[in-house]
C-alpha atoms as a PDB file:
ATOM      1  CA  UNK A   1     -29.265  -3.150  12.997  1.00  0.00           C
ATOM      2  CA  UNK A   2     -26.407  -2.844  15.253  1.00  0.00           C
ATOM      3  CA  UNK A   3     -26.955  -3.832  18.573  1.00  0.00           C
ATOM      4  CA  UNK A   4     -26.089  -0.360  21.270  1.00  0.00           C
ATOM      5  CA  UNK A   5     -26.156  -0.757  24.775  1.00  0.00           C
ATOM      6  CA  UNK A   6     -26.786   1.845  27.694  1.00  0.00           C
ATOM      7  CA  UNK A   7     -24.372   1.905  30.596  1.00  0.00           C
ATOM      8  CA  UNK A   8     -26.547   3.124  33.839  1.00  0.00           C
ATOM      9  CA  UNK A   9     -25.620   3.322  37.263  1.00  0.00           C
ATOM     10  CA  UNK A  10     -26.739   1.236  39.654  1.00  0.00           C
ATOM     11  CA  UNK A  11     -29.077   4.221  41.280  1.00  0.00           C
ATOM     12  CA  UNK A  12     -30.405   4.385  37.777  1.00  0.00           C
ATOM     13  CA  UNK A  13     -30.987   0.603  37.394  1.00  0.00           C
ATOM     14  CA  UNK A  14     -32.510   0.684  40.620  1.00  0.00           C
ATOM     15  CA  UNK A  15     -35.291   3.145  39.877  1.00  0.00           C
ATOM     16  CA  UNK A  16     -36.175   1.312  36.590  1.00  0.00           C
ATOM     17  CA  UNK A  17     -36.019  -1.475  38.535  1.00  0.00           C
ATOM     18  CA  UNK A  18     -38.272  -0.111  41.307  1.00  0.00           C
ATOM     19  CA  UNK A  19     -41.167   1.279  38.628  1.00  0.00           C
ATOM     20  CA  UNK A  20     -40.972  -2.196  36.766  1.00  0.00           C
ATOM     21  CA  UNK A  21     -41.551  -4.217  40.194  1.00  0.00           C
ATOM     22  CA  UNK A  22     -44.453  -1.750  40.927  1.00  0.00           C
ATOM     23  CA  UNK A  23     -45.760  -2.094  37.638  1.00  0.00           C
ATOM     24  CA  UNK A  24     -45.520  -6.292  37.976  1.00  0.00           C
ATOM     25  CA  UNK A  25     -47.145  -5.990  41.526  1.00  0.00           C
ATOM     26  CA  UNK A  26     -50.291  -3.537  39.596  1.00  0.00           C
ATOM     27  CA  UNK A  27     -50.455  -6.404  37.448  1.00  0.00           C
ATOM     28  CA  UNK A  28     -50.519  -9.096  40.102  1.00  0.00           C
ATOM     29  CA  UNK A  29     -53.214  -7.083  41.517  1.00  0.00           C
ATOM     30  CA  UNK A  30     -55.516  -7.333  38.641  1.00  0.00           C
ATOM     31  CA  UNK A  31     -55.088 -11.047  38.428  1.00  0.00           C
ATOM     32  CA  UNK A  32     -56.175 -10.968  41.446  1.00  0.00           C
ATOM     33  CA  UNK A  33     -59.077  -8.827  41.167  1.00  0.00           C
ATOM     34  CA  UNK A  34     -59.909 -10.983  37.740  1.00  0.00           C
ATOM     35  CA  UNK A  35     -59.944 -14.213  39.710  1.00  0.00           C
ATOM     36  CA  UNK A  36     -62.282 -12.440  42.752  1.00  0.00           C
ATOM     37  CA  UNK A  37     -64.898 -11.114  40.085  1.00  0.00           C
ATOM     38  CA  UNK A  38     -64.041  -7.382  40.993  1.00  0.00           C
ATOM     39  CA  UNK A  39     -66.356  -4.754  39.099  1.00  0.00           C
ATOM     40  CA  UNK A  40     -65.323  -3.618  35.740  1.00  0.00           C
ATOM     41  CA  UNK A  41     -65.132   0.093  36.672  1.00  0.00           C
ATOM     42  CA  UNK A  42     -62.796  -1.138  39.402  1.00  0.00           C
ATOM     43  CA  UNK A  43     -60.600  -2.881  36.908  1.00  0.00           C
ATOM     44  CA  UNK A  44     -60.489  -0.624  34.630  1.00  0.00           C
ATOM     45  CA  UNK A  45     -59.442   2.067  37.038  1.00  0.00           C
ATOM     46  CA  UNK A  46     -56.188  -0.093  37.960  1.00  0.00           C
ATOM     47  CA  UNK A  47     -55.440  -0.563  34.342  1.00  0.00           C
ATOM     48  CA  UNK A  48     -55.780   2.999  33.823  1.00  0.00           C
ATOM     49  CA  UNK A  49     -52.897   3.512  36.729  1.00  0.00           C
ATOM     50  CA  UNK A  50     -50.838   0.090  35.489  1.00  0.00           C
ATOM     51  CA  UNK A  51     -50.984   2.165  31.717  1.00  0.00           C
ATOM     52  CA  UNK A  52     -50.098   5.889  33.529  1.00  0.00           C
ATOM     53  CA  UNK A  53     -47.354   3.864  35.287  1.00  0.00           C
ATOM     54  CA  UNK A  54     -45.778   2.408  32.325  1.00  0.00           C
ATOM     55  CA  UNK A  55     -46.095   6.039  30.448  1.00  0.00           C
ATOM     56  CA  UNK A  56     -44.207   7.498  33.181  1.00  0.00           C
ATOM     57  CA  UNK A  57     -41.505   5.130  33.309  1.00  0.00           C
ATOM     58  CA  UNK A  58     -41.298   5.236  29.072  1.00  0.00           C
ATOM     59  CA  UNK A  59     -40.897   9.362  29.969  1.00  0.00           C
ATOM     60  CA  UNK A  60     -38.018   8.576  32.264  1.00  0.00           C
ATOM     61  CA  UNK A  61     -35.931   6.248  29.997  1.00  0.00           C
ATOM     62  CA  UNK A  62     -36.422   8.813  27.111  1.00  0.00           C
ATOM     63  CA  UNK A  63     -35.629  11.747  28.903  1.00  0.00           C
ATOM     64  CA  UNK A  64     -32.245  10.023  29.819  1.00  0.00           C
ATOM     65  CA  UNK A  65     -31.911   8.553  26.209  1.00  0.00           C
ATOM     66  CA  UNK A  66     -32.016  12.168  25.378  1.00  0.00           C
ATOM     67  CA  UNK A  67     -29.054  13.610  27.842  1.00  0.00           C
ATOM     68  CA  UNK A  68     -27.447  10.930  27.085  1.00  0.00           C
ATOM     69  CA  UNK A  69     -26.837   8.457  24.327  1.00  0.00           C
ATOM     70  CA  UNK A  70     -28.914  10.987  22.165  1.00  0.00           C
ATOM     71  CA  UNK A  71     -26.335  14.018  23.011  1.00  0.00           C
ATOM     72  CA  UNK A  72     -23.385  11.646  23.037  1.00  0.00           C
ATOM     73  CA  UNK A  73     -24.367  10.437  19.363  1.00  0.00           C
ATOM     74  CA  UNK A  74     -24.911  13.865  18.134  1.00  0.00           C
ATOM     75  CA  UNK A  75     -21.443  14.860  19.468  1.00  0.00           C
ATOM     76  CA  UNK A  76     -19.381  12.258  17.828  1.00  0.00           C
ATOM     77  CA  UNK A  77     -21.383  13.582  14.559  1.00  0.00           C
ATOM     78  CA  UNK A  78     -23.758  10.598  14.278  1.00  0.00           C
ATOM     79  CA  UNK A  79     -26.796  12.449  13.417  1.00  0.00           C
ATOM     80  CA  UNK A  80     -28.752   9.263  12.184  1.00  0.00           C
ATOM     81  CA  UNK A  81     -29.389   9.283  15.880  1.00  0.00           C
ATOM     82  CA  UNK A  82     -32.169  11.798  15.064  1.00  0.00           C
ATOM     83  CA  UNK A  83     -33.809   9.089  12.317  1.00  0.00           C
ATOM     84  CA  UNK A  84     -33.797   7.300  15.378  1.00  0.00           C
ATOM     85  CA  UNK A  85     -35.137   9.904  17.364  1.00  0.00           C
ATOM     86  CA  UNK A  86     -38.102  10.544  14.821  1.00  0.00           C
ATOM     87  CA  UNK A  87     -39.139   6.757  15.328  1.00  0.00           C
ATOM     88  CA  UNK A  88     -39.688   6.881  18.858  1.00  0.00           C
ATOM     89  CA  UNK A  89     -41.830   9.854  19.004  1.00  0.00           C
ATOM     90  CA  UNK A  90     -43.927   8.086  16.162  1.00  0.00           C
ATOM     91  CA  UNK A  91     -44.069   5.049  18.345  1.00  0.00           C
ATOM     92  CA  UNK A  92     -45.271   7.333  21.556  1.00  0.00           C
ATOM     93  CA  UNK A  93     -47.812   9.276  19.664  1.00  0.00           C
ATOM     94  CA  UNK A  94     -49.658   6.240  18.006  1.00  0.00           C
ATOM     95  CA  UNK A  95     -53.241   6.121  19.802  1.00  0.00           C
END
């Protein structure tokens, strides 16, 4: 496999950057909540944000893959980009 790389901007890196931290701090939280024996239901309701979170983000990085790399591979005539393509979406829709 040859190993691409994405070029984004710093205001780009800086959002990812932003969601990640936010995820890491949900995260934190639940440790947290783990070591104060917090309800279940309670739990479960900030993994069910920590998990919406992390969907979101995943939606943001392929939506740019998509105007970007995606439409810059398809462009230049590389259509395996589309094999590629294919995979993800299998990857997002397992349960």
């Amino acid at each position: 496999m040859e190993n691409k790389k994405t070029y984004r901007s710093d205001n780009e890196k800086k959002i990812i950057t932003n969601r990640i931290n936010r995820i890491e701090g949900q995260l934190h939280g639940i440790k947290k909540m783990i070591d104060e024996d917090t309800y279940c239901k309670d739990i479960l309701v900030q993994l069910s944000a920590i998990e919406n979170s992390v969907k979101s983000l995943s939606n943001h990085i392929l939506e740019n893959h998509l105007y970007t790399c995606v439409t810059t591979d398809i462009e230049k005539g590389n259509l395996e980009v589309i094999d590629e393509l294919v995979s993800l979406f299998k990857k997002f829709n397992k349960a």
